[in-house]
Protein backbone atom coordinates (compact mmCIF):
# COMPACT_ATOMS: atom_id res chain seq x y z
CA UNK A 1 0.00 0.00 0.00
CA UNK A 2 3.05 2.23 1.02
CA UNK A 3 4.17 1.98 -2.62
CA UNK A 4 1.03 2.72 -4.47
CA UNK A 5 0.97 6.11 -2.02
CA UNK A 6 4.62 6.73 -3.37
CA UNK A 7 3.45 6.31 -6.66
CA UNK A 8 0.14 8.53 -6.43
CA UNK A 9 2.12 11.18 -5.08
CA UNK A 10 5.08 11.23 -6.90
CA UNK A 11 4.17 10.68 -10.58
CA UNK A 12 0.12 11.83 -10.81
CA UNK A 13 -0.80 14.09 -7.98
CA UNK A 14 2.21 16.42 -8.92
CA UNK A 15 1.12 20.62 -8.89
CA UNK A 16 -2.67 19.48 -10.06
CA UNK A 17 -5.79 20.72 -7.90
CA UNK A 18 -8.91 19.33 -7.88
CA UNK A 19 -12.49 20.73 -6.98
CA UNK A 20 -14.32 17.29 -5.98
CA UNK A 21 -13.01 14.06 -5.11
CA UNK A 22 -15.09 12.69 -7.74
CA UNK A 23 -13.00 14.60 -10.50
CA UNK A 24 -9.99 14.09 -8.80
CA UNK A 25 -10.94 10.29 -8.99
CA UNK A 26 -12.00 9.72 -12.74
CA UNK A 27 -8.70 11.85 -13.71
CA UNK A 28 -6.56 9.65 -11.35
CA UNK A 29 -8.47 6.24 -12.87
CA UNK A 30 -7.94 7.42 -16.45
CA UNK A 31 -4.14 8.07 -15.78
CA UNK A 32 -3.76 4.84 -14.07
CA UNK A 33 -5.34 2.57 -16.79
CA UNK A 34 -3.90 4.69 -19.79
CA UNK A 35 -0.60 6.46 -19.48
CA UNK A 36 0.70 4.54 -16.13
CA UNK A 37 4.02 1.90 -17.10
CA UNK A 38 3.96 -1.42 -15.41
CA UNK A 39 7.36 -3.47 -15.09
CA UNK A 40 5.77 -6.29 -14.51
CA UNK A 41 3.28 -5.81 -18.00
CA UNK A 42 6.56 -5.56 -20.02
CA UNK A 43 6.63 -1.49 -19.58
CA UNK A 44 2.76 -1.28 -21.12
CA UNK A 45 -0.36 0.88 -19.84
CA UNK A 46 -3.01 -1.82 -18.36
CA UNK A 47 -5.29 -0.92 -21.37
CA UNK A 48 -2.59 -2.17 -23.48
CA UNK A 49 -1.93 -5.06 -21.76
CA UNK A 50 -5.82 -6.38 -21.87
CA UNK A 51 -5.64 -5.55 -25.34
CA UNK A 52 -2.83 -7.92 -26.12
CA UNK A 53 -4.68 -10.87 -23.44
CA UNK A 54 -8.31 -9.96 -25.57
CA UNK A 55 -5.86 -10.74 -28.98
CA UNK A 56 -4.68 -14.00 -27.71
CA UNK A 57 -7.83 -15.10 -26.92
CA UNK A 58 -9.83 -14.20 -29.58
CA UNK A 59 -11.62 -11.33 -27.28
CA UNK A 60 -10.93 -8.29 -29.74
């Protein structure tokens, strides 16, 4: 949990303000599924990484 934390912090909350929690949510949820690098997904976004499972198994 400690590292997710370091994470949020460090690369996505940054200077950025928010009004509601709920937009401050949905921008963090977008950023995590579609810009975020994984090391353990070979250096791909999550939405990439589905993409490549859903084209092995005939999902597209």
């Amino acid at each position: 949990m400690e590292r997710f934390f370091k994470s949020y912090k460090e690369e996505w909350m940054g200077d950025q303000a928010y009004y509601t929690r709920d937009a401050a949510m949905h921008a963090h949820m977008k950023w995590y599924d579609s810009v975020r690098l994984y090391s353990t997904q070979g250096y791909q976004t999550l939405m990439e990484c589905e993409n490549d499972l859903n084209k092995v198994s005939g999902m597209t």
